[in-house]
N, C-alpha and C. Protein backbone atom coordinates (compact mmCIF):
# COMPACT_ATOMS: atom_id res chain seq x y z
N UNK A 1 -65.61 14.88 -38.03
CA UNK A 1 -64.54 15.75 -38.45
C UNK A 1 -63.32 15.51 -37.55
N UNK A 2 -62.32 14.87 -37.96
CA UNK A 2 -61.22 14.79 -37.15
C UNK A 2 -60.25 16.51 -36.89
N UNK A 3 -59.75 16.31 -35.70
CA UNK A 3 -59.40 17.53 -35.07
C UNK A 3 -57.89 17.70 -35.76
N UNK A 4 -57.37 19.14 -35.85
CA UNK A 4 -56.17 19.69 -36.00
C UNK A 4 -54.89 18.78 -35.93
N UNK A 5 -53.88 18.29 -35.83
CA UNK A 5 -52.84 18.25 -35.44
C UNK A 5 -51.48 19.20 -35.55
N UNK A 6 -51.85 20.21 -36.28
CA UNK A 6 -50.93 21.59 -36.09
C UNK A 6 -51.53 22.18 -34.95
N UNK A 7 -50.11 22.66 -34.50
CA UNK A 7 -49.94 24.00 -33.30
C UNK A 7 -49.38 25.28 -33.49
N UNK A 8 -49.87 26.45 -33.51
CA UNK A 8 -48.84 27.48 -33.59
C UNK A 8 -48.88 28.05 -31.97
N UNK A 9 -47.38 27.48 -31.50
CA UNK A 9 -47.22 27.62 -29.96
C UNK A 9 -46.17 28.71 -29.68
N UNK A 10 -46.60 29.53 -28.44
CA UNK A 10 -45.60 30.81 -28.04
C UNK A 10 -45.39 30.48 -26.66
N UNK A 11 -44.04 30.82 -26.29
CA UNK A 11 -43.79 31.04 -24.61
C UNK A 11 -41.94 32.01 -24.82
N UNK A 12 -42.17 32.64 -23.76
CA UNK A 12 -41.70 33.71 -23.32
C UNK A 12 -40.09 33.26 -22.68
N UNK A 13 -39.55 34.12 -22.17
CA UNK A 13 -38.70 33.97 -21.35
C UNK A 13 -38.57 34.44 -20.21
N UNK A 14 -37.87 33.93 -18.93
CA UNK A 14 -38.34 34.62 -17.97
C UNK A 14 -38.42 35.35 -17.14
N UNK A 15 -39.69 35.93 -17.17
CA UNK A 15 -39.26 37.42 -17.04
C UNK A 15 -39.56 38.56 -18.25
N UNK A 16 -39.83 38.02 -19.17
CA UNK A 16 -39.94 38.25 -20.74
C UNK A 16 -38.53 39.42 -20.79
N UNK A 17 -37.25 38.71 -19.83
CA UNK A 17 -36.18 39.50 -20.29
C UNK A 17 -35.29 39.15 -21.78
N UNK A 18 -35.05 40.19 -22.19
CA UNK A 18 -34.92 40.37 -23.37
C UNK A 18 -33.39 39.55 -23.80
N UNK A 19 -33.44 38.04 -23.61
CA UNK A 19 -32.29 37.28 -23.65
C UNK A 19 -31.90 36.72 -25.14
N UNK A 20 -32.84 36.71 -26.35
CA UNK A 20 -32.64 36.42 -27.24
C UNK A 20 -32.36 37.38 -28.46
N UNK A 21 -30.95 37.10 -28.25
CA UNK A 21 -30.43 38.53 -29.04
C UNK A 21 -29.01 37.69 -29.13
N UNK A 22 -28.15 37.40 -30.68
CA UNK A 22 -26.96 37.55 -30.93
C UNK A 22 -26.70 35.56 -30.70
N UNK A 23 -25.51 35.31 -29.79
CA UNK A 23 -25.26 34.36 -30.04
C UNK A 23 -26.66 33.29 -29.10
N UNK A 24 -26.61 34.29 -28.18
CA UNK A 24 -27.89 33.14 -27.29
C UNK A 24 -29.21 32.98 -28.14
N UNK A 25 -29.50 33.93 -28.97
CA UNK A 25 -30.85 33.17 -30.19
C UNK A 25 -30.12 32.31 -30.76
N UNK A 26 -29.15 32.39 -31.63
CA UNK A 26 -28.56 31.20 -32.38
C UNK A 26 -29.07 29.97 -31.61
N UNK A 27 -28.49 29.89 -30.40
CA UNK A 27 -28.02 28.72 -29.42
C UNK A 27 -29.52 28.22 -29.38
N UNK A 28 -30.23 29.07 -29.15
CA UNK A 28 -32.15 28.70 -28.37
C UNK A 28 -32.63 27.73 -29.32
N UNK A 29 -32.48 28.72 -30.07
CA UNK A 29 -33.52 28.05 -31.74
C UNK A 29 -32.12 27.23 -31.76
N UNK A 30 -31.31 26.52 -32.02
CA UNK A 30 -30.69 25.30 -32.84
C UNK A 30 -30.79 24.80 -31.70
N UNK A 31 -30.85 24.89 -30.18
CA UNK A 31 -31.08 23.89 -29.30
C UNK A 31 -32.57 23.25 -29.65
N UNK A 32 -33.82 24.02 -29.63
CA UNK A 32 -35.21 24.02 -30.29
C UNK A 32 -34.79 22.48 -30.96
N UNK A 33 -34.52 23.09 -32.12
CA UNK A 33 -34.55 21.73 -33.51
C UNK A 33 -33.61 20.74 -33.05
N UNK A 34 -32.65 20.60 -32.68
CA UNK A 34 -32.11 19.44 -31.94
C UNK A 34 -32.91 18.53 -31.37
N UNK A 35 -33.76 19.14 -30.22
CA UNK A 35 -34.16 18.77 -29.23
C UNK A 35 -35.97 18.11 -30.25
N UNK A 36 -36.28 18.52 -31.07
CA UNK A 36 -37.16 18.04 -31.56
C UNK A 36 -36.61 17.24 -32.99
N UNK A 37 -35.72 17.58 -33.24
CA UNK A 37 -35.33 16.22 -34.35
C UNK A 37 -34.85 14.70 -33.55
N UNK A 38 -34.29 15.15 -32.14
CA UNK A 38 -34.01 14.00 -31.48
C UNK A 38 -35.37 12.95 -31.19
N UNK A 39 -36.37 14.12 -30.69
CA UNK A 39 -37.74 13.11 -30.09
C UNK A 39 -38.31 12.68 -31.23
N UNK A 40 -37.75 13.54 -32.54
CA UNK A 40 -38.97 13.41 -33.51
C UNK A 40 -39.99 13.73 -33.31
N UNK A 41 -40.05 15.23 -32.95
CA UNK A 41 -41.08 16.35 -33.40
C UNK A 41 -41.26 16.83 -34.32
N UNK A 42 -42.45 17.41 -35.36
CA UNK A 42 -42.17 17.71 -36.42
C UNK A 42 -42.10 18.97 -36.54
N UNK A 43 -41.19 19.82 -36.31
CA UNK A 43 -41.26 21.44 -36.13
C UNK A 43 -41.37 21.81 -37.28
N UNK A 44 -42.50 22.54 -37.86
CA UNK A 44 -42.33 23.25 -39.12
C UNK A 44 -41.72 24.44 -39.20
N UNK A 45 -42.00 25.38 -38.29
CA UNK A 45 -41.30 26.83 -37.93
C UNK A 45 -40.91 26.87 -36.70
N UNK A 46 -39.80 27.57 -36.16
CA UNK A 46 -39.59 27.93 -35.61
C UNK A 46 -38.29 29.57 -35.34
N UNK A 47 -38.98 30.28 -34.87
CA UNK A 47 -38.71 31.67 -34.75
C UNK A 47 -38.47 32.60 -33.05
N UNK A 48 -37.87 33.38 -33.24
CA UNK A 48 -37.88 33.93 -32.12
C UNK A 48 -37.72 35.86 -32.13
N UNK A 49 -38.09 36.17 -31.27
CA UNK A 49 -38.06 37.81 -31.49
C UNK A 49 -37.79 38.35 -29.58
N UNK A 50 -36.30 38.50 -29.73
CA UNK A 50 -35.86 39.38 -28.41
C UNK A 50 -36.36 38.31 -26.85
N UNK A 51 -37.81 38.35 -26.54
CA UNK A 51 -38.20 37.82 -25.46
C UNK A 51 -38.80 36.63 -25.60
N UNK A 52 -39.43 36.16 -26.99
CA UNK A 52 -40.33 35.07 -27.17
C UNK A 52 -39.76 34.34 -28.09
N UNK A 53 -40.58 33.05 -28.23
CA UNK A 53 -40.24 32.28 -29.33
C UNK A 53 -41.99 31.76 -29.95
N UNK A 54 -41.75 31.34 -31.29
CA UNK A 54 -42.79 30.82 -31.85
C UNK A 54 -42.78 29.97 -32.71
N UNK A 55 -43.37 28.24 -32.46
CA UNK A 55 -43.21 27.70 -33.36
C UNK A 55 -44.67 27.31 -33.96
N UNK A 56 -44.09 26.47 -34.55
CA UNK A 56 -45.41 25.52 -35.56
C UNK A 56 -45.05 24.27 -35.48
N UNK A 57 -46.32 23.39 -34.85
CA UNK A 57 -45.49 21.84 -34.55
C UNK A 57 -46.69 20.90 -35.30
N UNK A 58 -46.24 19.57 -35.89
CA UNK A 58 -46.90 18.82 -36.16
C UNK A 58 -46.99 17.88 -35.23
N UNK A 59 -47.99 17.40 -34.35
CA UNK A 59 -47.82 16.35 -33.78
C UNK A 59 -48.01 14.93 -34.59
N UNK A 60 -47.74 14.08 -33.70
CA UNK A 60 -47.64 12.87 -34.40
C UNK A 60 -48.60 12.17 -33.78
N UNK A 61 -48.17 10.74 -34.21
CA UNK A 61 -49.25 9.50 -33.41
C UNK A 61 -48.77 9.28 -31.99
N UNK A 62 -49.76 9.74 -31.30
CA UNK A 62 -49.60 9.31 -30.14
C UNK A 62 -48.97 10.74 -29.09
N UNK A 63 -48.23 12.08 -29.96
CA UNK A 63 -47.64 12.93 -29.65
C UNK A 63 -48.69 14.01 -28.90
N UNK A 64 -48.23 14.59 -27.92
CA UNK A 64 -49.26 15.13 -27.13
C UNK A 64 -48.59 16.61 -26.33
N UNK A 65 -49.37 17.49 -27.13
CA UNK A 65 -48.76 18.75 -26.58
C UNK A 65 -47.95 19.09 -25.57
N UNK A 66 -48.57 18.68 -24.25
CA UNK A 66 -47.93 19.01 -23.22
C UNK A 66 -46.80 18.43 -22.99
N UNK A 67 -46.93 17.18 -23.67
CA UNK A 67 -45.21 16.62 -23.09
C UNK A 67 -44.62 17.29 -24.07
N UNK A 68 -44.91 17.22 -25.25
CA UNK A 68 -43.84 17.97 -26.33
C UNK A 68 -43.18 18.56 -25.90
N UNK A 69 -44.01 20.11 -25.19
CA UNK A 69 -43.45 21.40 -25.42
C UNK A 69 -42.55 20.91 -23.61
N UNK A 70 -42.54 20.38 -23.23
CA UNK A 70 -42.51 20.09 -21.89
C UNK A 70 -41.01 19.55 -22.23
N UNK A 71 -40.26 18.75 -23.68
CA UNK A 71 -39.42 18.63 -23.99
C UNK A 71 -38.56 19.19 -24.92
N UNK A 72 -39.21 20.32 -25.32
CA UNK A 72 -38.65 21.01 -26.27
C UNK A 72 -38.37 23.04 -24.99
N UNK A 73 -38.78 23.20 -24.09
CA UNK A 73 -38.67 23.93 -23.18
C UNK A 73 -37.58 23.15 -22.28
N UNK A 74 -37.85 22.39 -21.96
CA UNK A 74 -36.62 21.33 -20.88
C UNK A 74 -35.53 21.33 -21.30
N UNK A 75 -35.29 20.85 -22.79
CA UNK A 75 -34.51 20.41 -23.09
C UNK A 75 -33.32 21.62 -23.53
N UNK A 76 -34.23 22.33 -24.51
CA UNK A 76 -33.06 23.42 -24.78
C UNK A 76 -33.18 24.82 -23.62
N UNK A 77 -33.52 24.49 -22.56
CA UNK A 77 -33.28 25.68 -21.12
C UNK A 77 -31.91 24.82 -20.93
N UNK A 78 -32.16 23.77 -20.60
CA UNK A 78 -31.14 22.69 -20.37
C UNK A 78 -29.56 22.64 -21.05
N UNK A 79 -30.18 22.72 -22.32
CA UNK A 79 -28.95 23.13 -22.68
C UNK A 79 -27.97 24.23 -23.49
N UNK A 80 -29.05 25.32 -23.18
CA UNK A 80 -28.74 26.64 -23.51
C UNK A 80 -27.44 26.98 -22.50
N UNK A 81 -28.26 26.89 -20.84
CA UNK A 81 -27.43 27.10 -19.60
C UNK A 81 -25.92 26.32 -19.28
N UNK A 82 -26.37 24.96 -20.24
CA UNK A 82 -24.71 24.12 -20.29
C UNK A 82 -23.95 25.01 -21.09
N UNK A 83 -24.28 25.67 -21.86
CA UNK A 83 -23.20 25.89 -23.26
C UNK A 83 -23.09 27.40 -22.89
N UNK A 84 -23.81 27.81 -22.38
CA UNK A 84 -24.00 29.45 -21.89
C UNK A 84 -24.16 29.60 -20.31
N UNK A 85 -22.99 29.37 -19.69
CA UNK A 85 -23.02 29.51 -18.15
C UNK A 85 -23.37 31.16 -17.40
N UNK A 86 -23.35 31.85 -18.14
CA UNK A 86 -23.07 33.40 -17.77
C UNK A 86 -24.79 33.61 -18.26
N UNK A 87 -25.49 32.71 -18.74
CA UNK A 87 -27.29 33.11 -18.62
C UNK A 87 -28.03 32.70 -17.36
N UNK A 88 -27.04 32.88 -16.42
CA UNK A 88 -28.17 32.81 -15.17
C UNK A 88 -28.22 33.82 -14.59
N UNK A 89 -26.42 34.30 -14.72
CA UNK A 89 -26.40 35.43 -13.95
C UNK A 89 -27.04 36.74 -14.66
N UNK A 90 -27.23 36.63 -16.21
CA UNK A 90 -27.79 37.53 -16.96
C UNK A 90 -29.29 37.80 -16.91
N UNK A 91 -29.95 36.36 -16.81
CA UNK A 91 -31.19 36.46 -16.54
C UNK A 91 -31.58 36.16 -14.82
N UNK A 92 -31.22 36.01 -14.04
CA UNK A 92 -30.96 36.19 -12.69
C UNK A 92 -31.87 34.98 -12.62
N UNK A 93 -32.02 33.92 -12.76
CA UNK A 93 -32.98 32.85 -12.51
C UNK A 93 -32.14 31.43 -13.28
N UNK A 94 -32.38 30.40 -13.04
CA UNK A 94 -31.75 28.83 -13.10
C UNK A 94 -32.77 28.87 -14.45
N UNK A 95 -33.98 28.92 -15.06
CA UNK A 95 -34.72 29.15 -15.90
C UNK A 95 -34.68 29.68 -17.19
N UNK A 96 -34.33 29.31 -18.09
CA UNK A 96 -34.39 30.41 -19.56
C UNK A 96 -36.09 30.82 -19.61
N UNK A 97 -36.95 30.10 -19.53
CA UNK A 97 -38.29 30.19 -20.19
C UNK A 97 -39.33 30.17 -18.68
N UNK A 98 -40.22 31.12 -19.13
CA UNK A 98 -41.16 31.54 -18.12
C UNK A 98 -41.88 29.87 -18.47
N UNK A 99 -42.89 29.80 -17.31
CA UNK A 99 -43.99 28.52 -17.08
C UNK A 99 -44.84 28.55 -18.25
N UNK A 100 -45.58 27.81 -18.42
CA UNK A 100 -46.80 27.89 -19.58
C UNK A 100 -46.19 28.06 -20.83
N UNK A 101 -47.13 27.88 -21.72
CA UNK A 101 -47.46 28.67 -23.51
C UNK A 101 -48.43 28.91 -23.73
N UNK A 102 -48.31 29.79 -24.79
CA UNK A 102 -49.91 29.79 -25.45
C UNK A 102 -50.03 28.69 -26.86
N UNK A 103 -51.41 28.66 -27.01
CA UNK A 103 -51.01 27.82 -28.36
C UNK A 103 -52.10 28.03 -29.24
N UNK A 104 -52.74 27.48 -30.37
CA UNK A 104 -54.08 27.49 -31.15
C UNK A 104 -53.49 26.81 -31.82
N UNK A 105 -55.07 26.09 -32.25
CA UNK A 105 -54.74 24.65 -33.53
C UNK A 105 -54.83 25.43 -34.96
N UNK A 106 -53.73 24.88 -35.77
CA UNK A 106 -53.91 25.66 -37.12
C UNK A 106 -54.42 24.63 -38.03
N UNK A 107 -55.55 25.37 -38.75
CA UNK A 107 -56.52 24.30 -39.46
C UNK A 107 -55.59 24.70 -41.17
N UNK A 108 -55.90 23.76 -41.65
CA UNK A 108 -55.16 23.36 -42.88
C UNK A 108 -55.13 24.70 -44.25
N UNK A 109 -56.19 25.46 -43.88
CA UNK A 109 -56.77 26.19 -45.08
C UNK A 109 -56.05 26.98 -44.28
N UNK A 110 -55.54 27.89 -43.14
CA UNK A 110 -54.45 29.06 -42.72
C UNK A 110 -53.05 28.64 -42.36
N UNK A 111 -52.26 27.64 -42.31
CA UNK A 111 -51.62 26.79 -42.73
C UNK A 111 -50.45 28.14 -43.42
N UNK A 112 -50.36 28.46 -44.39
CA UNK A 112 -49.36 28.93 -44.78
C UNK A 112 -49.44 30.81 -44.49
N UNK A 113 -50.34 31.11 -43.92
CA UNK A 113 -50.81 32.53 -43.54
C UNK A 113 -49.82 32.36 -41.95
N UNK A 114 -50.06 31.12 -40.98
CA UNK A 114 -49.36 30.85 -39.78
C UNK A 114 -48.12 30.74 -40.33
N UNK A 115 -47.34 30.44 -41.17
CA UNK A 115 -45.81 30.14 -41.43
C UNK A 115 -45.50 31.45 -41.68
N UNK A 116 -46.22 32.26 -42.45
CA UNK A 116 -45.87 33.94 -42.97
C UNK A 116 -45.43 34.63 -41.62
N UNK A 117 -46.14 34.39 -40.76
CA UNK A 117 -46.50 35.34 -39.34
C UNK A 117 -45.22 34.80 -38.79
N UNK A 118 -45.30 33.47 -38.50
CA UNK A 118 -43.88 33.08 -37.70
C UNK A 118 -42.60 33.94 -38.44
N UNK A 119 -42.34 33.25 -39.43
CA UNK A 119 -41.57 34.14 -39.92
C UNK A 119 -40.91 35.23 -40.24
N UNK A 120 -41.96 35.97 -39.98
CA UNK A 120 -41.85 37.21 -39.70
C UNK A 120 -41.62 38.39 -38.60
N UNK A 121 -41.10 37.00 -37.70
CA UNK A 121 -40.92 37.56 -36.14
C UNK A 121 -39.58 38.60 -35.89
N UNK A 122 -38.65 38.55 -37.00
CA UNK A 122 -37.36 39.87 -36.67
C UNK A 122 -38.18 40.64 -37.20
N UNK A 123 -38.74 40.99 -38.35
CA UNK A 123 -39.13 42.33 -38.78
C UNK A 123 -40.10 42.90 -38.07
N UNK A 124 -41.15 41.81 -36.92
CA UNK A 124 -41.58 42.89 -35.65
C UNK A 124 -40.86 43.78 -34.92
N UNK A 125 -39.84 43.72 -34.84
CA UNK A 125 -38.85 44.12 -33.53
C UNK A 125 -39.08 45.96 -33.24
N UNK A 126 -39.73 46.09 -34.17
CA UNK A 126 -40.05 47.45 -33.68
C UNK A 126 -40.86 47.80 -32.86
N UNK A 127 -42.04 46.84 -32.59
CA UNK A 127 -42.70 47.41 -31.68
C UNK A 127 -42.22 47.11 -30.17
N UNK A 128 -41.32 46.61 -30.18
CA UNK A 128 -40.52 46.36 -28.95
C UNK A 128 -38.88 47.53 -28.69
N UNK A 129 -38.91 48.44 -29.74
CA UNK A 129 -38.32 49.56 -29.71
C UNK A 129 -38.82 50.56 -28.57
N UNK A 130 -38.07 51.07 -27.32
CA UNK A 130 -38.45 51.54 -26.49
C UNK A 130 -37.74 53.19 -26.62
C-alpha cells in the first residue's frame, strides 16, 4: 500500500498573537502561495483564522515535508516583515510564526471533508471571541 502524499498542516504565530487580521492576512496567505508556486508546491488550501494558518499540501517527487514547510514558513515570515516593517514591533519578536507544525496525512477517501474544514476557518472565529 503506498503511503499518503497529502498533508493537512497547521502552525501558529508567535505567541499565537492574534496578527492575522486585515491587511497582514492578505499579505501571509498571498506570501504562502507565492512562496509555494515559486518552489512548486502544490498547495491545495490554504486558510488562516486570527492566530493560525492551515493548509493542504501535495507533495511531490522527491518533496519532503520538513523542508517544504521550512520554505513556505521562511519564506513568507521573510517577507511579510519586508513589506510590513511595523510587525515586529506589533508582535514584539523578529518571527511571524511560532517553531514547529502540526500535520496528518489525508487519505484520498476524506480528501474533500479536509478542504470543507480548511475552508471554513473565518466562520470559526467565534470561538476565539473573548
Amino acid at each position: 500500500m503506498q503511503a499518503t502524499n497529502v498533508y493537512h498542516v497547521w502552525f501558529a504565530t508567535k505567541r499565537r498573537n492574534w496578527l492575522l487580521q486585515g491587511d497582514i492576512e492578505s499579505a501571509a496567505i498571498r506570501f504562502i502561495r507565492d512562496v509555494a508556486r515559486e518552489r512548486r508546491i502544490q498547495l491545495l488550501e490554504c486558510e488562516s483564522a486570527v492566530d493560525h494558518v492551515h493548509l493542504l499540501i501535495r507533495l511531490g517527487e522527491g518533496q519532503r515535508l520538513p523542508k517544504v514547510m521550512n520554505l513556505l514558513k521562511g519564506g513568507s515570515s521573510f517577507r511579510l516583515h519586508r513589506a510590513c516593517p511595523e510587525l515586529k514591533l506589533d508582535s514584539g519578536s523578529d518571527h511571524l510564526w511560532q517553531r514547529g507544525y502540526g500535520f496528518m496525512a489525508v487519505e484520498p477517501g476524506s480528501l474533500a471533508s479536509r478542504r470543507r474544514y480548511i475552508r471554513s476557518q473565518m466562520e470559526r472565529l467565534e470561538k476565539f471571541e473573548t
